[in-house]
PDB file of N, CA and C in Angstrom:
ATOM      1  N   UNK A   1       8.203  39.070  80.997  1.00  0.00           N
ATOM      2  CA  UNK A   1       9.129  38.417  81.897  1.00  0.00           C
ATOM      3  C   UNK A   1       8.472  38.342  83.268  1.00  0.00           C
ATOM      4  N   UNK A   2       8.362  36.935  83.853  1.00  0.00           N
ATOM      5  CA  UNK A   2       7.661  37.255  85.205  1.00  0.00           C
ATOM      6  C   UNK A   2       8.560  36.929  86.544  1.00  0.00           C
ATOM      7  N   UNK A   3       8.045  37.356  87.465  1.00  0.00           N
ATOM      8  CA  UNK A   3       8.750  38.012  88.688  1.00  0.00           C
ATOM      9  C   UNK A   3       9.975  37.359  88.854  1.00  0.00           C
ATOM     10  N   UNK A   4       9.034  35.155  88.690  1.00  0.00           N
ATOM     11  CA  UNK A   4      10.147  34.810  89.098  1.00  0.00           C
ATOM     12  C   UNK A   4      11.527  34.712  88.192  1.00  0.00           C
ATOM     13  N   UNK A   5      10.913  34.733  87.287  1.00  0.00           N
ATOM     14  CA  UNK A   5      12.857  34.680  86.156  1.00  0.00           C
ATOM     15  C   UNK A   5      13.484  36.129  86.427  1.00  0.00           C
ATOM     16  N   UNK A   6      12.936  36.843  86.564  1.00  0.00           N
ATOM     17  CA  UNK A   6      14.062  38.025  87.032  1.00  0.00           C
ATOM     18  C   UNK A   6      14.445  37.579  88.148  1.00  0.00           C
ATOM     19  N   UNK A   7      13.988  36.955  89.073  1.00  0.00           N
ATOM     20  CA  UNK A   7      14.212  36.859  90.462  1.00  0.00           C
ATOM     21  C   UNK A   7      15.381  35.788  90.766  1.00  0.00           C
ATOM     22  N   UNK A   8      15.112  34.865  89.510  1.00  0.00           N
ATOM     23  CA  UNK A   8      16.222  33.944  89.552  1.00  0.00           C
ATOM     24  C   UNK A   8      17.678  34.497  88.255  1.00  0.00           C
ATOM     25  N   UNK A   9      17.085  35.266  87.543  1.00  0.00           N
ATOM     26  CA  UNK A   9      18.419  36.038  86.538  1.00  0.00           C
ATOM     27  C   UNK A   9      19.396  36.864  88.182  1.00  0.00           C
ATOM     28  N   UNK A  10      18.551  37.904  88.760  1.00  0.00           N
ATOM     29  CA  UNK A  10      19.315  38.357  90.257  1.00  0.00           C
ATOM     30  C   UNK A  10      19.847  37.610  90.752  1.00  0.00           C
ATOM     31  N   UNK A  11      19.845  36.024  90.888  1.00  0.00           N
ATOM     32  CA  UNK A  11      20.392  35.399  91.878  1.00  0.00           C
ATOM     33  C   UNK A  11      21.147  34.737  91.520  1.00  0.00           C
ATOM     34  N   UNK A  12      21.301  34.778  90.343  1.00  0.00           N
ATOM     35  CA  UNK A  12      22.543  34.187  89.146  1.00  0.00           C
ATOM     36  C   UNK A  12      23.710  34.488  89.083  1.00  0.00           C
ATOM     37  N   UNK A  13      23.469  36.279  89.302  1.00  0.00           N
ATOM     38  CA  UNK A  13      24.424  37.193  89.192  1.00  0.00           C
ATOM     39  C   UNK A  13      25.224  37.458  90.433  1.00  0.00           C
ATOM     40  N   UNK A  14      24.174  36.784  91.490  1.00  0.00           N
ATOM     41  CA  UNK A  14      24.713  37.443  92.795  1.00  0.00           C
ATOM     42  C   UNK A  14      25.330  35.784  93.441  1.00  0.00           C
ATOM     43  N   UNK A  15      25.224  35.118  92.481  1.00  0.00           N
ATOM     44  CA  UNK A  15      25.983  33.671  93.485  1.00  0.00           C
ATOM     45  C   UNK A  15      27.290  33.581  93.497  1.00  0.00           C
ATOM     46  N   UNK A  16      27.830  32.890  94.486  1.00  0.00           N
ATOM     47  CA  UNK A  16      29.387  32.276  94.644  1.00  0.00           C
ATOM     48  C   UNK A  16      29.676  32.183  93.558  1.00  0.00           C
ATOM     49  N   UNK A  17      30.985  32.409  93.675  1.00  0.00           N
ATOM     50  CA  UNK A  17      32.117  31.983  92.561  1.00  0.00           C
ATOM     51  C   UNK A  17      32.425  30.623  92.590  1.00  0.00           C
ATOM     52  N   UNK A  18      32.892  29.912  91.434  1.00  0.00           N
ATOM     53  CA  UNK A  18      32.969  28.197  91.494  1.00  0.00           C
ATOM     54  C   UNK A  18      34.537  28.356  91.906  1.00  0.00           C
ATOM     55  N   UNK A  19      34.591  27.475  92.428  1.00  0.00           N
ATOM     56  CA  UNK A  19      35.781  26.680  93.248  1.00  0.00           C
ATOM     57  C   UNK A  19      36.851  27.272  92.502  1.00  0.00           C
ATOM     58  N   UNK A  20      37.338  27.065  91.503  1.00  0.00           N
ATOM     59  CA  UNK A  20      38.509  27.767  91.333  1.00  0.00           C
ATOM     60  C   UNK A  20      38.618  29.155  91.252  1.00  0.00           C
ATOM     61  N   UNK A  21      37.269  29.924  91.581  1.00  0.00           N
ATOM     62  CA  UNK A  21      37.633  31.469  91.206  1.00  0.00           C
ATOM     63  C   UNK A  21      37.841  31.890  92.886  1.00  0.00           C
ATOM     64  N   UNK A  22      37.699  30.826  94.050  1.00  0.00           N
ATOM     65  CA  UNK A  22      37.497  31.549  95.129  1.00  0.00           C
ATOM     66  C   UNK A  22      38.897  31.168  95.764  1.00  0.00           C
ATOM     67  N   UNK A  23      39.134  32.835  96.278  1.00  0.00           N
ATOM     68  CA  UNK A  23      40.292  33.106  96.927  1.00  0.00           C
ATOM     69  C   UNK A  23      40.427  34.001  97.972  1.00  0.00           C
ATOM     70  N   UNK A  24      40.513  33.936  99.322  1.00  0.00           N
ATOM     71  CA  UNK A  24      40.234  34.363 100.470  1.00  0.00           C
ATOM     72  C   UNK A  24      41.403  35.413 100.517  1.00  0.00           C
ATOM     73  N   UNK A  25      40.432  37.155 100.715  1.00  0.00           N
ATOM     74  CA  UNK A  25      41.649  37.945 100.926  1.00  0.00           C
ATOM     75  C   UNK A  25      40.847  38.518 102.594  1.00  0.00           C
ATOM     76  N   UNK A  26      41.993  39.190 103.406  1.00  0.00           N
ATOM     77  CA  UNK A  26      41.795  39.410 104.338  1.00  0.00           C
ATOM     78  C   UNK A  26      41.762  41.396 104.566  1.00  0.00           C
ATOM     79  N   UNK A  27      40.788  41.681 105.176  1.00  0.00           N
ATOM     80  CA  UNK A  27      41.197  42.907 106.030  1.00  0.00           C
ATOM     81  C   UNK A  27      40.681  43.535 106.696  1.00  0.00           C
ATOM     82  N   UNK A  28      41.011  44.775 107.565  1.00  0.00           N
ATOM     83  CA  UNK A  28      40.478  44.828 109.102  1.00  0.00           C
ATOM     84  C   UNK A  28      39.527  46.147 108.665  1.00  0.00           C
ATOM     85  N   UNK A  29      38.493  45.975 109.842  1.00  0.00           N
ATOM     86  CA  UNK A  29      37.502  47.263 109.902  1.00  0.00           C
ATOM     87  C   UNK A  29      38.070  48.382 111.153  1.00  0.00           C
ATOM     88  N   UNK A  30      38.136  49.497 110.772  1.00  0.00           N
ATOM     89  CA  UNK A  30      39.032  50.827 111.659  1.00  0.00           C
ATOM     90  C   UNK A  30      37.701  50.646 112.573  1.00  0.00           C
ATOM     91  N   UNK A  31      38.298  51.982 113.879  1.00  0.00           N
ATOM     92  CA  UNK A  31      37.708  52.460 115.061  1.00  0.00           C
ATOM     93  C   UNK A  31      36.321  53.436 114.123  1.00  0.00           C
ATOM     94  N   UNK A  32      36.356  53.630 112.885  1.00  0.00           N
ATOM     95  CA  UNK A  32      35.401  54.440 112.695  1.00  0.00           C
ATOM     96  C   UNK A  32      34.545  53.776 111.678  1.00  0.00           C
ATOM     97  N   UNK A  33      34.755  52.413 111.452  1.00  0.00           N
ATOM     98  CA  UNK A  33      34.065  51.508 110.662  1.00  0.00           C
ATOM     99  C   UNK A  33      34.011  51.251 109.408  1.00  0.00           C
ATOM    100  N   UNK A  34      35.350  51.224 108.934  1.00  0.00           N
ATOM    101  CA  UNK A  34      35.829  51.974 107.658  1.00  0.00           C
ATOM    102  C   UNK A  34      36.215  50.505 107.027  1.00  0.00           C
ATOM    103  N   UNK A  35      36.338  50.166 105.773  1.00  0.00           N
ATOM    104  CA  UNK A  35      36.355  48.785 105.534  1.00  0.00           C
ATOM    105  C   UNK A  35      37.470  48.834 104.073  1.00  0.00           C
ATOM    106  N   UNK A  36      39.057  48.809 104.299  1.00  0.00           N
ATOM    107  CA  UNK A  36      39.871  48.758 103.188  1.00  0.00           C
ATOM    108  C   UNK A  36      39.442  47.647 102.031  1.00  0.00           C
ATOM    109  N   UNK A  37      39.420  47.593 100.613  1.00  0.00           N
ATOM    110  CA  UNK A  37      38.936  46.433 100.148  1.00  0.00           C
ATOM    111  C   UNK A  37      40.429  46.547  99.385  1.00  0.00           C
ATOM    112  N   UNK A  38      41.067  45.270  99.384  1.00  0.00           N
ATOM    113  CA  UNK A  38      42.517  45.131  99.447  1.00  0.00           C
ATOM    114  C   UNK A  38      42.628  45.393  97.871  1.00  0.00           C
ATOM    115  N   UNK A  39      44.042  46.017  97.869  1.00  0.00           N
ATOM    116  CA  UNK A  39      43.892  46.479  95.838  1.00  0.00           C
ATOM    117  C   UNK A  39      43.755  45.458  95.132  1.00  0.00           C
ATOM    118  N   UNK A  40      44.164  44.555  94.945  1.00  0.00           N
ATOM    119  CA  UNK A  40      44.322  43.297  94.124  1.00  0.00           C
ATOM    120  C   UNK A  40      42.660  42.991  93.606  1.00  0.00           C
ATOM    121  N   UNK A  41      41.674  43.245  94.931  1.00  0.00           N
ATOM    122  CA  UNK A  41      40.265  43.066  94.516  1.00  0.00           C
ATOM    123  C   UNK A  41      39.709  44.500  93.960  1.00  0.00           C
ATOM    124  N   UNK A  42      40.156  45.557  94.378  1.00  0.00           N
ATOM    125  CA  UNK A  42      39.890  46.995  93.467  1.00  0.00           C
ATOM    126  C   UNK A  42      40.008  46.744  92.274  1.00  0.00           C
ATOM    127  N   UNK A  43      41.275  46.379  91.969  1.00  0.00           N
ATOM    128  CA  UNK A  43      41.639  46.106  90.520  1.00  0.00           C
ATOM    129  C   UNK A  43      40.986  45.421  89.534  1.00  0.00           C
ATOM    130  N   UNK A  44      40.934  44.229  90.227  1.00  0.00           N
ATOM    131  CA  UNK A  44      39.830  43.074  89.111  1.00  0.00           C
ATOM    132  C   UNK A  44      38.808  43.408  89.079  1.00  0.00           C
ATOM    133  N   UNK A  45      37.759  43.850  89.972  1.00  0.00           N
ATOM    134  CA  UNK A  45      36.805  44.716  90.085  1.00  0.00           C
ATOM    135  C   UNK A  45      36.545  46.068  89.392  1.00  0.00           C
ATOM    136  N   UNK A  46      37.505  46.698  89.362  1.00  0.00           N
ATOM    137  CA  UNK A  46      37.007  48.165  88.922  1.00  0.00           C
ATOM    138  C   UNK A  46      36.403  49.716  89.879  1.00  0.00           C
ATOM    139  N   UNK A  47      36.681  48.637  90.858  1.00  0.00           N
ATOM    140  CA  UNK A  47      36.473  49.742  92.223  1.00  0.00           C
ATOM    141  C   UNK A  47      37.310  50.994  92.342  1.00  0.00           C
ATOM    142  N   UNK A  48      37.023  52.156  92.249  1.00  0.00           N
ATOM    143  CA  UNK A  48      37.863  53.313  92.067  1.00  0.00           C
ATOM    144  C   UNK A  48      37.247  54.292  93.371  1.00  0.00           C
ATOM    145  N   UNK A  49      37.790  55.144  93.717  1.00  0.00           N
ATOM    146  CA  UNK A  49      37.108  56.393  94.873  1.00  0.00           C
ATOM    147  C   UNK A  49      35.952  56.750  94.073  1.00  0.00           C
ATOM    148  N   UNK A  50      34.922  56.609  95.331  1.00  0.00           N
ATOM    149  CA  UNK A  50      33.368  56.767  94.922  1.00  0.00           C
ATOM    150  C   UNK A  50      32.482  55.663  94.647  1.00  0.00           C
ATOM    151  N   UNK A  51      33.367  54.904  94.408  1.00  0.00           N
ATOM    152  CA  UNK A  51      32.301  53.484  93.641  1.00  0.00           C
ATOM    153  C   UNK A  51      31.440  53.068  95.104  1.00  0.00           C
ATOM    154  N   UNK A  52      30.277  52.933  94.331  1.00  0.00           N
ATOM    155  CA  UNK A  52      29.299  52.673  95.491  1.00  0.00           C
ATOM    156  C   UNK A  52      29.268  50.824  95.726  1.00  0.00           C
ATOM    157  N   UNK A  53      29.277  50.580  96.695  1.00  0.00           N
ATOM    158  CA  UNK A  53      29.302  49.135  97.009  1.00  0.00           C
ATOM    159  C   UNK A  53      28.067  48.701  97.181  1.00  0.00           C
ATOM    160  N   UNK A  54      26.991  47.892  97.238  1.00  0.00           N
ATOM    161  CA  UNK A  54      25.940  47.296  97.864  1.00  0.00           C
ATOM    162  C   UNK A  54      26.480  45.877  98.744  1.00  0.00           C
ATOM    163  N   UNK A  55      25.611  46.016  99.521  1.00  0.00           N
ATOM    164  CA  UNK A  55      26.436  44.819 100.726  1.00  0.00           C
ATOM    165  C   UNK A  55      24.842  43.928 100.688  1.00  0.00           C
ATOM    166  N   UNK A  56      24.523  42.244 100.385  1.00  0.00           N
ATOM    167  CA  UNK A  56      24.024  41.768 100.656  1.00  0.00           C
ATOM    168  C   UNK A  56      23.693  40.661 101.835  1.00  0.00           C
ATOM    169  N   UNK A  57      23.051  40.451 102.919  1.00  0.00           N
ATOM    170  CA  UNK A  57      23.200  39.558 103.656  1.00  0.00           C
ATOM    171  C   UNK A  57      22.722  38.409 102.681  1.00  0.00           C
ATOM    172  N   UNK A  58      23.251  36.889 103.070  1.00  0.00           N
ATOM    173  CA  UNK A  58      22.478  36.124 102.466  1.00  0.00           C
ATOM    174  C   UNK A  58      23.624  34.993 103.630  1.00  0.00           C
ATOM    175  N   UNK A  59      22.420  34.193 104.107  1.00  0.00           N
ATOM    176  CA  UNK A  59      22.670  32.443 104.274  1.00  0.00           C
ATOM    177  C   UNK A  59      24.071  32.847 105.645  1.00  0.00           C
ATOM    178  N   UNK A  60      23.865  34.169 106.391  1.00  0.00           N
ATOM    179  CA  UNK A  60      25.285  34.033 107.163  1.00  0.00           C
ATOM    180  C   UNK A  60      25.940  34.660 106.897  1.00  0.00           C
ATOM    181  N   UNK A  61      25.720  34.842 105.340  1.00  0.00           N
ATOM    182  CA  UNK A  61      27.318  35.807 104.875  1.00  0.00           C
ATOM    183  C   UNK A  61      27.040  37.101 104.145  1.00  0.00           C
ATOM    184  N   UNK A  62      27.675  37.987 104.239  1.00  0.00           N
ATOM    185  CA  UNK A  62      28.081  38.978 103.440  1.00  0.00           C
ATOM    186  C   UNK A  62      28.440  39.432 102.031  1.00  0.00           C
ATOM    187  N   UNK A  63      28.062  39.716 101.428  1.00  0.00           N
ATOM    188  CA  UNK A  63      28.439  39.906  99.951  1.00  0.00           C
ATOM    189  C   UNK A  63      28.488  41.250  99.415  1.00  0.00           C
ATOM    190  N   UNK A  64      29.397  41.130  98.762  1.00  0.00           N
ATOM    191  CA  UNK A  64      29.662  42.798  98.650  1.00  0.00           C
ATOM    192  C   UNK A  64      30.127  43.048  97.277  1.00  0.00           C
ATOM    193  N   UNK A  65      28.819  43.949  96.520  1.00  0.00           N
ATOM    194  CA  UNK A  65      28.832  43.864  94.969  1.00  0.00           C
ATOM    195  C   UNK A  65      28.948  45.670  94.625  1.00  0.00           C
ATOM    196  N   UNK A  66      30.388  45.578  94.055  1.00  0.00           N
ATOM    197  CA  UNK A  66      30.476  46.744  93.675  1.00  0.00           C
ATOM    198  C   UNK A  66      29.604  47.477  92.433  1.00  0.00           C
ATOM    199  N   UNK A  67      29.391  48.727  92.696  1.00  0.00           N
ATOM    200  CA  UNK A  67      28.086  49.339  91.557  1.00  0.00           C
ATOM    201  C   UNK A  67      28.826  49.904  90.380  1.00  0.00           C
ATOM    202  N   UNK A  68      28.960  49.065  89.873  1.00  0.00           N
ATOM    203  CA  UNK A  68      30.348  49.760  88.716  1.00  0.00           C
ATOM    204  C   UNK A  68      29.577  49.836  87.825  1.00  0.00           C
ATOM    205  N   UNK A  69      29.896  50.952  86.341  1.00  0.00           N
ATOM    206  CA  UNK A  69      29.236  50.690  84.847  1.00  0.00           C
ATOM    207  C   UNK A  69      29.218  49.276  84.499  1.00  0.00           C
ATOM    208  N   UNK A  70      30.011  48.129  84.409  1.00  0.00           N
ATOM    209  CA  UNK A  70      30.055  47.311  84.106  1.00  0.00           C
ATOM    210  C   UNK A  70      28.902  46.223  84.617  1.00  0.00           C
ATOM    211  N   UNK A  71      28.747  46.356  85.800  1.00  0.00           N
ATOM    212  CA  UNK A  71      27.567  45.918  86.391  1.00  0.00           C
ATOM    213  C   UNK A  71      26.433  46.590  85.983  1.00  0.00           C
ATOM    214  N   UNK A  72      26.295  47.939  85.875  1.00  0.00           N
ATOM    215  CA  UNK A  72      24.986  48.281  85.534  1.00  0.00           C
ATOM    216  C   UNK A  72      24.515  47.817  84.186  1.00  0.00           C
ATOM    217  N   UNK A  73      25.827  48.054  83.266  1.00  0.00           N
ATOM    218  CA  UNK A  73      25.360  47.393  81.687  1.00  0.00           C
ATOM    219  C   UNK A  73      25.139  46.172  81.619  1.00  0.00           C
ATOM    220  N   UNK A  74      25.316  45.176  82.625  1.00  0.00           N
ATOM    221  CA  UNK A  74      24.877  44.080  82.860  1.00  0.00           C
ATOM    222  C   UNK A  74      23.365  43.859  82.441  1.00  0.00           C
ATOM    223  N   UNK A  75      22.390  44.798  83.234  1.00  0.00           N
ATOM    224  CA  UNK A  75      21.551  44.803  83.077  1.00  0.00           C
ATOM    225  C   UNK A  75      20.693  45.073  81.785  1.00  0.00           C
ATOM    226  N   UNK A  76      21.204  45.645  81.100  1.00  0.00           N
ATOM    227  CA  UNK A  76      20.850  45.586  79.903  1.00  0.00           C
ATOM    228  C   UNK A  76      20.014  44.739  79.056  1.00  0.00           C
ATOM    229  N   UNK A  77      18.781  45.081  78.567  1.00  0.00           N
ATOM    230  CA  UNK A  77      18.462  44.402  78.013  1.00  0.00           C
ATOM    231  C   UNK A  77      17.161  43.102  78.616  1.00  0.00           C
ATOM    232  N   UNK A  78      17.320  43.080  79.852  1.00  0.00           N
ATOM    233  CA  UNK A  78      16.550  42.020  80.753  1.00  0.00           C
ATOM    234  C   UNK A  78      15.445  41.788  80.437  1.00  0.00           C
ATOM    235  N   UNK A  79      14.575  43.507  80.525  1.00  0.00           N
ATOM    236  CA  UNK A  79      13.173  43.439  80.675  1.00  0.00           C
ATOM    237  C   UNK A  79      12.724  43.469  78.843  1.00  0.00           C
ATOM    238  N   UNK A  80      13.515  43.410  77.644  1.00  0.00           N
ATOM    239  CA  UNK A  80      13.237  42.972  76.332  1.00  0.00           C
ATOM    240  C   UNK A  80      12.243  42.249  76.511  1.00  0.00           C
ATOM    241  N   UNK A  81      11.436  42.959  75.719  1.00  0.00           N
ATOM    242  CA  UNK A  81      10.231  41.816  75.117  1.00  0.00           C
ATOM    243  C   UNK A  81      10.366  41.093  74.189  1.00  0.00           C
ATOM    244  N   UNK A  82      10.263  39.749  74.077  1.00  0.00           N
ATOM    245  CA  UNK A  82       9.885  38.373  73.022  1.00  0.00           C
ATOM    246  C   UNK A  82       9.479  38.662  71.845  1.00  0.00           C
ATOM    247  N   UNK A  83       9.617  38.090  71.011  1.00  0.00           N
ATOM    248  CA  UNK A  83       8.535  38.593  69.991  1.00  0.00           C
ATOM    249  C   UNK A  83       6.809  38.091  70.167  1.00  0.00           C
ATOM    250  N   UNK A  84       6.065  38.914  69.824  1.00  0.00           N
ATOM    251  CA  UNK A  84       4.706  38.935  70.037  1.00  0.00           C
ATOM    252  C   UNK A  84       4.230  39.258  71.399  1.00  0.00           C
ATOM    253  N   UNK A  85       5.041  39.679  72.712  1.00  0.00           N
ATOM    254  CA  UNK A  85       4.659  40.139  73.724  1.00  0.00           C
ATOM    255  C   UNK A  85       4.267  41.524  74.079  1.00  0.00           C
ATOM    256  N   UNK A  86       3.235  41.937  74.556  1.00  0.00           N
ATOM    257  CA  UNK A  86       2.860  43.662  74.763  1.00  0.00           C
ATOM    258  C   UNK A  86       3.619  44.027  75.941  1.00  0.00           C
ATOM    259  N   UNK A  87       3.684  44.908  76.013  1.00  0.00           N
ATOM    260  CA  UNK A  87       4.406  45.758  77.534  1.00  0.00           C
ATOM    261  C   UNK A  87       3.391  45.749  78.884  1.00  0.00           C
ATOM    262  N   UNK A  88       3.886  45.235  79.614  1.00  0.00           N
ATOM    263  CA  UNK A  88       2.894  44.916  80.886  1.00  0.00           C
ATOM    264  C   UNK A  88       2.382  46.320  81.289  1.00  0.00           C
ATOM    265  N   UNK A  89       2.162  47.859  80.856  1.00  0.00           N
ATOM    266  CA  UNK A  89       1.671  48.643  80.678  1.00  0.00           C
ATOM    267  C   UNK A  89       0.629  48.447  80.139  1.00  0.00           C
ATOM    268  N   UNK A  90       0.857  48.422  78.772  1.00  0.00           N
ATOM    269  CA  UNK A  90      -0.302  48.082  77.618  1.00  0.00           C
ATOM    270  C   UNK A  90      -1.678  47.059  78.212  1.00  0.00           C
ATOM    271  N   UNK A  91      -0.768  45.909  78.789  1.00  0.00           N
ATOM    272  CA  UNK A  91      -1.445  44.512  79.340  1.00  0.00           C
ATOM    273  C   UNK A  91      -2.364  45.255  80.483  1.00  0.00           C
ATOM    274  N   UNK A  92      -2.164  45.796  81.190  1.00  0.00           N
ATOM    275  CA  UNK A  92      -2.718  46.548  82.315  1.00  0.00           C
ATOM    276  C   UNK A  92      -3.909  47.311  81.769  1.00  0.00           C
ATOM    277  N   UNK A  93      -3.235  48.422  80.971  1.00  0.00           N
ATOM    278  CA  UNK A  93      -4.417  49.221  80.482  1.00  0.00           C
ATOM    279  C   UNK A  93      -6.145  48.516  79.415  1.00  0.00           C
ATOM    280  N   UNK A  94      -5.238  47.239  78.858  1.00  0.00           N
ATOM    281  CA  UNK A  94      -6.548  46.557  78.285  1.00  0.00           C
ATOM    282  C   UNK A  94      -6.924  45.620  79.644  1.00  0.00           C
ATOM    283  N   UNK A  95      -6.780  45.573  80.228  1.00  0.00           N
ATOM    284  CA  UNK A  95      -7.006  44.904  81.630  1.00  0.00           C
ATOM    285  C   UNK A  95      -8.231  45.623  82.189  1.00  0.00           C
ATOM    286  N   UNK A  96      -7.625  46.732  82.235  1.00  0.00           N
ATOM    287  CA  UNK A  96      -8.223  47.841  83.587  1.00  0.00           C
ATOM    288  C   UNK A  96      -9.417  48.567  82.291  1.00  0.00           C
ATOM    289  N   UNK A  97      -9.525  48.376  80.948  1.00  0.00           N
ATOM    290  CA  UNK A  97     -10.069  48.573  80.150  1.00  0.00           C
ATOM    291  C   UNK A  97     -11.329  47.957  80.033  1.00  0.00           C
ATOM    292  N   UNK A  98     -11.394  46.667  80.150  1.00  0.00           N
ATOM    293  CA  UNK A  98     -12.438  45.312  80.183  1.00  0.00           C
ATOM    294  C   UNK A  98     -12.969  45.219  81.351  1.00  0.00           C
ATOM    295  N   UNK A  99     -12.369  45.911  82.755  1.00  0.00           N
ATOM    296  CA  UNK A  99     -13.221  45.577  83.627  1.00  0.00           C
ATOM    297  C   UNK A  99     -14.030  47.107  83.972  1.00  0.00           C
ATOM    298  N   UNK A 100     -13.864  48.118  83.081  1.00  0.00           N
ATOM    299  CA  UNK A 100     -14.448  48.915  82.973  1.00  0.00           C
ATOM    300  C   UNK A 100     -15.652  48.602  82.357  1.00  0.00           C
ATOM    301  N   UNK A 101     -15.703  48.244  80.907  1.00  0.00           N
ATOM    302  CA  UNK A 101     -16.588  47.736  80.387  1.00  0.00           C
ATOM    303  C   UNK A 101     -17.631  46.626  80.933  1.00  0.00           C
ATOM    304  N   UNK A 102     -17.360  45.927  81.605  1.00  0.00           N
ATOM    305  CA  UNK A 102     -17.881  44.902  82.235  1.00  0.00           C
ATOM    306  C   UNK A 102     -18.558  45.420  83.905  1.00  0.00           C
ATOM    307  N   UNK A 103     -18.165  46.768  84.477  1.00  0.00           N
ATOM    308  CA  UNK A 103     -18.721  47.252  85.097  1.00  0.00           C
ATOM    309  C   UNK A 103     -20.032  48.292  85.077  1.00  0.00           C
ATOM    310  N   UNK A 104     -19.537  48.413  83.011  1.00  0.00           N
ATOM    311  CA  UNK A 104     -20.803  49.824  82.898  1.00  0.00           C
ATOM    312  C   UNK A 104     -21.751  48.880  82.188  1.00  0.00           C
ATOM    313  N   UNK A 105     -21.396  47.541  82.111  1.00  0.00           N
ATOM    314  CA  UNK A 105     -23.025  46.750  81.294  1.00  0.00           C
ATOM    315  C   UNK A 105     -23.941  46.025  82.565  1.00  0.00           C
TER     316      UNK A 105
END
């Protein structure tokens, strides 16, 4: 898998919602910088006490992707190899293998 298809699978995951899923909720940041995320979005989300948030800048705006199991099992599976592909380990080591050889002749 190379850099850029993961790079564009990440940005897949992390884009806007289409027009009918977007719905503007509102709420305020405290004197100590504290940021309520209104229940209605806890809920659909899965956000519970503790859930770690990641906050992305992008294009102006803010994005804010909760780190839930569900998201992590997302990932699952990505870096699968094809059939007939070696592990970019393997690829490395016959790499770094040949230019050994090619240094001791």
């Amino acid at each position: 898998m190379t850099y850029n298809s993961v790079l564009s699978y990440f940005q897949g995951m992390l884009s806007y919602p289409k027009e009918k899923d977007k719905h503007m909720h509102t709420a305020y940041v405290t004197s100590k910088g504290q940021l309520v995320v209104p229940s209605r979005l806890r809920r659909r989300y899965g956000i519970k006490p503790g859930t770690r948030i990641n906050f992305l800048e992008e294009n102006g705006r803010i994005i804010l992707q909760p780190v839930t199991r569900e998201y992590i099992r997302s990932f699952r599976g990505i870096f699968k190899l094809k059939a007939g592909e070696k592990p970019a380990t393997q690829e490395l080591r016959e790499d770094r293998s040949a230019d050994r050889k090619r240094e001791e002749s």
